[in-house]
N, C-alpha and C. Protein backbone atom coordinates (compact mmCIF):
# COMPACT_ATOMS: atom_id res chain seq x y z
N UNK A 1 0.84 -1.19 0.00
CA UNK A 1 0.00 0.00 0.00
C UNK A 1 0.88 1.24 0.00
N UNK A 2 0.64 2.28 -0.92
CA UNK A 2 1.46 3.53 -0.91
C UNK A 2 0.31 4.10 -0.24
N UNK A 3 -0.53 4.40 0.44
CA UNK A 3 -1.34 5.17 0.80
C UNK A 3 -0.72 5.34 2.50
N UNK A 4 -0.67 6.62 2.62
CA UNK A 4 -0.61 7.18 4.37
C UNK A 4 -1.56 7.03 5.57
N UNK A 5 -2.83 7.56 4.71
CA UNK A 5 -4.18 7.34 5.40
C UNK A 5 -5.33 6.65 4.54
N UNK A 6 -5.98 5.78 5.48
CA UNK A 6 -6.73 4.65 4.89
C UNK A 6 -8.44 5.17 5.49
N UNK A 7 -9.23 4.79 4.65
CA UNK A 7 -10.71 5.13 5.39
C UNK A 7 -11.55 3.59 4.83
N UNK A 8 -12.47 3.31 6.02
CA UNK A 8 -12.80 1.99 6.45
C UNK A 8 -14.49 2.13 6.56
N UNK A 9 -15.27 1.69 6.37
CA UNK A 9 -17.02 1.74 6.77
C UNK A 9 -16.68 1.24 7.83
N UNK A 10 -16.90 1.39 8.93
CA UNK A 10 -17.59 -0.28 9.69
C UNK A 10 -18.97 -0.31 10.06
N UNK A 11 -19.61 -1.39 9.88
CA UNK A 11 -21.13 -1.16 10.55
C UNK A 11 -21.44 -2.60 11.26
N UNK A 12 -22.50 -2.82 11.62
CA UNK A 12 -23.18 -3.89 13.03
C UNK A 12 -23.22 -5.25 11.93
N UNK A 13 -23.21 -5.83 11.87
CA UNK A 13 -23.47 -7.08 11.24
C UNK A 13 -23.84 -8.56 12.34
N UNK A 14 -25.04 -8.94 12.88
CA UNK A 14 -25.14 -10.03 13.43
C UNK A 14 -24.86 -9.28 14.77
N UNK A 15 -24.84 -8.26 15.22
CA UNK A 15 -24.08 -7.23 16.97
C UNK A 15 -23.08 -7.30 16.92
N UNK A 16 -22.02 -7.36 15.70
CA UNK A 16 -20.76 -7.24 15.59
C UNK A 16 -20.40 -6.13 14.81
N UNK A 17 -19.36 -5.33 15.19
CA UNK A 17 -18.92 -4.41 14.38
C UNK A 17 -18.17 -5.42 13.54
N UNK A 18 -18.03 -4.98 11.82
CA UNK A 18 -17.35 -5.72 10.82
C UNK A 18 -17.00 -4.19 9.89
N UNK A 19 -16.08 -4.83 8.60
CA UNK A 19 -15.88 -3.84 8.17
C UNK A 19 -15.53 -4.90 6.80
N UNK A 20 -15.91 -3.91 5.39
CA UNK A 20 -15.42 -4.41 4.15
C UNK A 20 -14.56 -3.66 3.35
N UNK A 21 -13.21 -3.96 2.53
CA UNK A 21 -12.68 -3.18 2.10
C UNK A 21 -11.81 -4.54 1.12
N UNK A 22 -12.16 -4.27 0.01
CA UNK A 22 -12.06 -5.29 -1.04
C UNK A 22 -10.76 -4.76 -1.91
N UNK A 23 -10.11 -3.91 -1.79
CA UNK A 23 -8.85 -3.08 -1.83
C UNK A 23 -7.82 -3.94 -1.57
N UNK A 24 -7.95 -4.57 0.04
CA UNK A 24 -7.08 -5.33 0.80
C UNK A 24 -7.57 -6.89 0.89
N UNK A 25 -8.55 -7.10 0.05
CA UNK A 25 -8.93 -8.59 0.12
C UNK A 25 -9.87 -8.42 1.80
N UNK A 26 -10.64 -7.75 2.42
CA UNK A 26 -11.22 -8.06 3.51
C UNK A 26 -12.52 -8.29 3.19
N UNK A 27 -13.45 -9.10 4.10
CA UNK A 27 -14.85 -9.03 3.40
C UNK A 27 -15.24 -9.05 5.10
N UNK A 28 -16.62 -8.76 5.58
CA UNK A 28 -16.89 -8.87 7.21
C UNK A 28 -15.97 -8.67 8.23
N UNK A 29 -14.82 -8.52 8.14
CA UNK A 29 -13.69 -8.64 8.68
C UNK A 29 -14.62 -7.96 10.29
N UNK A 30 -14.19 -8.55 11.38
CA UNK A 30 -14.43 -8.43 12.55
C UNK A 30 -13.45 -7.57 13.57
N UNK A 31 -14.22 -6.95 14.65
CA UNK A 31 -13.62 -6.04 15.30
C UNK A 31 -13.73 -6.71 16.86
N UNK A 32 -12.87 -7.94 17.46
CA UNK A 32 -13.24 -7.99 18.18
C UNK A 32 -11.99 -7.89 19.74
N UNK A 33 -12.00 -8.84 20.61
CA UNK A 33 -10.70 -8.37 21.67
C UNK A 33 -10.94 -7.15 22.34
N UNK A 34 -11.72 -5.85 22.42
CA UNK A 34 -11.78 -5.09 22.99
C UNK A 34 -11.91 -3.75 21.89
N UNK A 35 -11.58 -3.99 20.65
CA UNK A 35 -11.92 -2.87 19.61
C UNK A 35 -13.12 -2.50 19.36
N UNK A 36 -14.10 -3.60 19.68
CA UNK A 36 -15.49 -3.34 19.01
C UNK A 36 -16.29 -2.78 20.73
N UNK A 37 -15.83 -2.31 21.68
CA UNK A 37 -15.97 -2.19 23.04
C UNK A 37 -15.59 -0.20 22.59
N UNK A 38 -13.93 0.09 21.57
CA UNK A 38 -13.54 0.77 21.87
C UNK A 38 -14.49 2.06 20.49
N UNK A 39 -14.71 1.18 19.57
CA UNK A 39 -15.58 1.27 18.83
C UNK A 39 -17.19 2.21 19.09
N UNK A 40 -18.07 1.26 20.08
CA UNK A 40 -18.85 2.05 20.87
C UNK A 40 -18.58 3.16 21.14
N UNK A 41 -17.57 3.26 21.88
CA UNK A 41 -17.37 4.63 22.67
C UNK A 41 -16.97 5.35 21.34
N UNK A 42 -16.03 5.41 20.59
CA UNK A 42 -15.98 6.84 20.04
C UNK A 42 -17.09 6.86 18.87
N UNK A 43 -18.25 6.04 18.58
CA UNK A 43 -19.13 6.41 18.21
C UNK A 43 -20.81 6.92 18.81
N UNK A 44 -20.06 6.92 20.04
CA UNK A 44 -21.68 6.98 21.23
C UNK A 44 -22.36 8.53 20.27
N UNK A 45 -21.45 9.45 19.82
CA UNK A 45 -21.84 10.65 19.26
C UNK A 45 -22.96 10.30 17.62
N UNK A 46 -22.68 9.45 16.97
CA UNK A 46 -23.25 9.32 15.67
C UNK A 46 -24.48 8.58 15.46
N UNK A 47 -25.49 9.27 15.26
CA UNK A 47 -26.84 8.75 15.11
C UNK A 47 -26.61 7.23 14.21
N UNK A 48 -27.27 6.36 14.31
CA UNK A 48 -27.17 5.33 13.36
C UNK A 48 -26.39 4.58 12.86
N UNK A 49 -25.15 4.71 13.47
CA UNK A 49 -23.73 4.67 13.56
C UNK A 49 -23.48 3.14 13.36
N UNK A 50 -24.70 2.13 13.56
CA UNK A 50 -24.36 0.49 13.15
C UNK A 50 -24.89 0.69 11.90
N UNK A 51 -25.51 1.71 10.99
CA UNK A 51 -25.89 1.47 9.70
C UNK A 51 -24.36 1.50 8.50
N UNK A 52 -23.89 2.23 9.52
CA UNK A 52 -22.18 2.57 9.00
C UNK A 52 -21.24 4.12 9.23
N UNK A 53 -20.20 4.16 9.56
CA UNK A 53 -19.58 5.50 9.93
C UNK A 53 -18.26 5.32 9.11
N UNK A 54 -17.10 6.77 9.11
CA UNK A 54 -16.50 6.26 8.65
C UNK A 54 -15.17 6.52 9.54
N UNK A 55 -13.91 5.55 8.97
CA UNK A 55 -12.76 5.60 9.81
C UNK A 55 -11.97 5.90 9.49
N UNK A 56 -11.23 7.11 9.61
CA UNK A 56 -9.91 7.37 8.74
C UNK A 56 -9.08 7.19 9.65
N UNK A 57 -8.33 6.75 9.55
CA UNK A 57 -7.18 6.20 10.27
C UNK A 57 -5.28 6.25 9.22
N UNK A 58 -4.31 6.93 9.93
CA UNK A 58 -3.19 6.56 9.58
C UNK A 58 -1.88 5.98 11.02
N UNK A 59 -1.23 5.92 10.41
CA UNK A 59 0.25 6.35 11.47
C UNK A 59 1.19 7.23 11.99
N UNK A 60 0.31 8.00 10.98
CA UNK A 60 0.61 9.22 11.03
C UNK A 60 -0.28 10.85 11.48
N UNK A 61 -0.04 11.65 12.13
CA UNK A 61 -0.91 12.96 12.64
C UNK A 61 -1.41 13.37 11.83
N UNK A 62 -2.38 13.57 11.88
CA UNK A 62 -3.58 14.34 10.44
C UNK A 62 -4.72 15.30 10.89
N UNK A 63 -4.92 16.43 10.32
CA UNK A 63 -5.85 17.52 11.22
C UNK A 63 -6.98 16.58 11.27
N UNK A 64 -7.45 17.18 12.08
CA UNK A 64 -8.65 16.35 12.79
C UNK A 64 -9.09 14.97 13.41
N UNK A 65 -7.73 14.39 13.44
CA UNK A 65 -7.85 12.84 13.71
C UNK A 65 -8.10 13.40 15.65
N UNK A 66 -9.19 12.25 16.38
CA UNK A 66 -9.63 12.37 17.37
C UNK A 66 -9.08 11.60 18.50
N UNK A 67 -8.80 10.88 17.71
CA UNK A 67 -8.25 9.72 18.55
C UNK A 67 -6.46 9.13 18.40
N UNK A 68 -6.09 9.02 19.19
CA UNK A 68 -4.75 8.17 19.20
C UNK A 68 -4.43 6.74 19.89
N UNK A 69 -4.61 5.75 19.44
CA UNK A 69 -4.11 4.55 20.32
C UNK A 69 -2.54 4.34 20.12
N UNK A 70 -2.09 3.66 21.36
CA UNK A 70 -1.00 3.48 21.38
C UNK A 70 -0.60 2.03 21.49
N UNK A 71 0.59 1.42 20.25
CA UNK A 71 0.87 0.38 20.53
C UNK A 71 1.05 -0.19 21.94
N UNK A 72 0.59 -1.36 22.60
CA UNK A 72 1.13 -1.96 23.98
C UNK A 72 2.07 -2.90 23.62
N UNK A 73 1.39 -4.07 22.89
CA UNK A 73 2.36 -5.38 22.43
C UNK A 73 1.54 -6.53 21.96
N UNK A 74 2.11 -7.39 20.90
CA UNK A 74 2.28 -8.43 20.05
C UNK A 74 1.37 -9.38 21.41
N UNK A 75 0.28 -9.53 20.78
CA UNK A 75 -0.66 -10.21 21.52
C UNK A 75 -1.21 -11.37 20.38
N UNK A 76 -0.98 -12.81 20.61
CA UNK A 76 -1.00 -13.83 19.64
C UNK A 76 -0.81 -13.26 18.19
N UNK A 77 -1.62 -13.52 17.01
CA UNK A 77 -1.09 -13.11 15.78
C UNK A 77 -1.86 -11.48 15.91
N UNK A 78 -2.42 -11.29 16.65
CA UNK A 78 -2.52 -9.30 16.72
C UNK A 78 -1.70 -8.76 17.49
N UNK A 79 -1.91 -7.02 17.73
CA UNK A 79 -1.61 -6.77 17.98
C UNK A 79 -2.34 -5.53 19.26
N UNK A 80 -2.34 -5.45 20.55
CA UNK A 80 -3.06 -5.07 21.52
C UNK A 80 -2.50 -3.62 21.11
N UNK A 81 -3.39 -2.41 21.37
CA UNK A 81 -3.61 -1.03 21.74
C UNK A 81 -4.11 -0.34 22.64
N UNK A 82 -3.95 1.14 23.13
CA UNK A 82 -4.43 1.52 24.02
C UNK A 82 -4.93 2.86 23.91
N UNK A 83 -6.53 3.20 24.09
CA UNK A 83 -7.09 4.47 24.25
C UNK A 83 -6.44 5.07 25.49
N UNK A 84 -5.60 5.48 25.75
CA UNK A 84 -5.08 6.41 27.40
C UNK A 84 -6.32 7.28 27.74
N UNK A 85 -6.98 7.99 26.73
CA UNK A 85 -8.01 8.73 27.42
C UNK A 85 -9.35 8.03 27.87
N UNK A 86 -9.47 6.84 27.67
CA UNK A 86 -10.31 5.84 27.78
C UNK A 86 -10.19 4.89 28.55
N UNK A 87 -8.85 4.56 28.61
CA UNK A 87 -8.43 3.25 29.50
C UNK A 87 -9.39 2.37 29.12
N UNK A 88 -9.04 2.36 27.69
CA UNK A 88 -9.43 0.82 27.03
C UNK A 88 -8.20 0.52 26.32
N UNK A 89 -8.22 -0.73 26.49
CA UNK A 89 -7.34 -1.84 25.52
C UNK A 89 -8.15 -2.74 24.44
N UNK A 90 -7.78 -2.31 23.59
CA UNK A 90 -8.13 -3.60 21.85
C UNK A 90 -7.42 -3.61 21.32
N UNK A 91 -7.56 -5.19 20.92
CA UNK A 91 -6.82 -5.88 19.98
C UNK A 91 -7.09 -5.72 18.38
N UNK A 92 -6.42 -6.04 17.99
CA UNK A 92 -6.15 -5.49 16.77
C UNK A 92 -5.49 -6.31 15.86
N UNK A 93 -6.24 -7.40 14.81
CA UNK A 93 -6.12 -8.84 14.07
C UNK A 93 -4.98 -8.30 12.74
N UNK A 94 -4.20 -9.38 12.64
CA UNK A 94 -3.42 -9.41 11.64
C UNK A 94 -4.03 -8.68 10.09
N UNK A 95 -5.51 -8.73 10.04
CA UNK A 95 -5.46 -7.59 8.76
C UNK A 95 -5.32 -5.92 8.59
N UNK A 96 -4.58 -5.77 10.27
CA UNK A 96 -3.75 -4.31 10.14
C UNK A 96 -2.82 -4.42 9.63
N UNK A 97 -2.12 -5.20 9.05
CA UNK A 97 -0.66 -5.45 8.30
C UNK A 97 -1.03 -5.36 6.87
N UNK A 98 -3.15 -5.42 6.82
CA UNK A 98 -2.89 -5.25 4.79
C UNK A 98 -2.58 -3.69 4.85
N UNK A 99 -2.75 -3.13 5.83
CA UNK A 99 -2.26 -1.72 5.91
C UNK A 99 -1.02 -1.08 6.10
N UNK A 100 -0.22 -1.66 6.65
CA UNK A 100 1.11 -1.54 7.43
C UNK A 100 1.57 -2.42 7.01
N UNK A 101 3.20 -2.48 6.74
CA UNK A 101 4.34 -3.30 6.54
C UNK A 101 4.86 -3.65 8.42
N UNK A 102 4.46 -2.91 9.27
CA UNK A 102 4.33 -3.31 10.80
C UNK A 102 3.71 -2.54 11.24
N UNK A 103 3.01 -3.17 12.79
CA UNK A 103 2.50 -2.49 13.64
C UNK A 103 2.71 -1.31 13.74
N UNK A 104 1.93 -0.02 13.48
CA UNK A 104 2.24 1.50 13.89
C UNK A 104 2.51 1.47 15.41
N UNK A 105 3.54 2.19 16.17
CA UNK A 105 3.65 2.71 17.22
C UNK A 105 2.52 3.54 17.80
N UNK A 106 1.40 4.35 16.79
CA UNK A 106 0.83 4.67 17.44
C UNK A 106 -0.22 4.77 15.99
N UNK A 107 -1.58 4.87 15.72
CA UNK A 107 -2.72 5.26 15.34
C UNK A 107 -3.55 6.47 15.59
N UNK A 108 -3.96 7.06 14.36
CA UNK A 108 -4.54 8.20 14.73
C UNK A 108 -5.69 8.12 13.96
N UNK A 109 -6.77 8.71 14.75
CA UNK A 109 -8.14 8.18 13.79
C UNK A 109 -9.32 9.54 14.21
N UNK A 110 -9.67 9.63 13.17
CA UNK A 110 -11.27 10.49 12.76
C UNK A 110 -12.14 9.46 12.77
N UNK A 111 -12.73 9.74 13.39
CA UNK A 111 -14.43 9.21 13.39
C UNK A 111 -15.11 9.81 12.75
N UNK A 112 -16.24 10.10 11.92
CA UNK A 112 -17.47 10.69 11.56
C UNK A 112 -18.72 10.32 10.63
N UNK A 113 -19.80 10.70 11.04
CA UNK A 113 -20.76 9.98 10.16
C UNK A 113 -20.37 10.12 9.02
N UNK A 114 -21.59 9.24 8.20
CA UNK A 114 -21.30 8.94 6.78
C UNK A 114 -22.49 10.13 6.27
N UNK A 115 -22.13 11.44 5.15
CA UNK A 115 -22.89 12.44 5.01
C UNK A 115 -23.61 12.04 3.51
């Protein structure tokens, strides 16, 4: 991937957050370990928000990104993160690598509805 920053749907599928992005070969791909916990929270703001929102996310600082998790550590084939302003921890499944050549040290992410 030459791309810096990546943007993601995710929406409810079955009470699961999932996400599709056929770019990277993902189809339902699942948010689970504590992401789809961390998920909730920074969408408690967006009406309808299991119909779908969107996620921009890089590794890099970008105006308006809201959020920052921080790598913790190599947790089976994922990789664990941490909201500090949240004091949540999620995991985070090996199809962050169709994004990354490695784990980012840290994530930065925009939330916002889909307009």
């Amino acid at each position: 991937m030459n791309n810096s920053i990546f943007v993601i749907k995710p929406y409810r599928w079955n009470g699961r957050w999932v996400f599709d992005d056929p770019t990277v070969g993902l189809f339902m791909e699942p948010f689970v370990g504590g992401a789809d916990t961390m998920i909730d929270r920074a969408t408690a703001h967006i009406p309808n928000a299991a119909e779908g929102f969107l996620a921009i996310f890089s590794a890099n600082a970008f105006p308006d990104s809201q959020i920052v998790l921080e790598w913790r550590k190599v947790d089976g084939t994922g990789n664990t993160y941490r909201w500090p302003e949240m004091g949540l921890d999620g995991w985070l499944c090996p199809a962050l690598l169709r994004y990354f050549s490695e784990p980012p040290a840290k994530l930065f992410i925009q939330i916002e509805a889909i307009k």
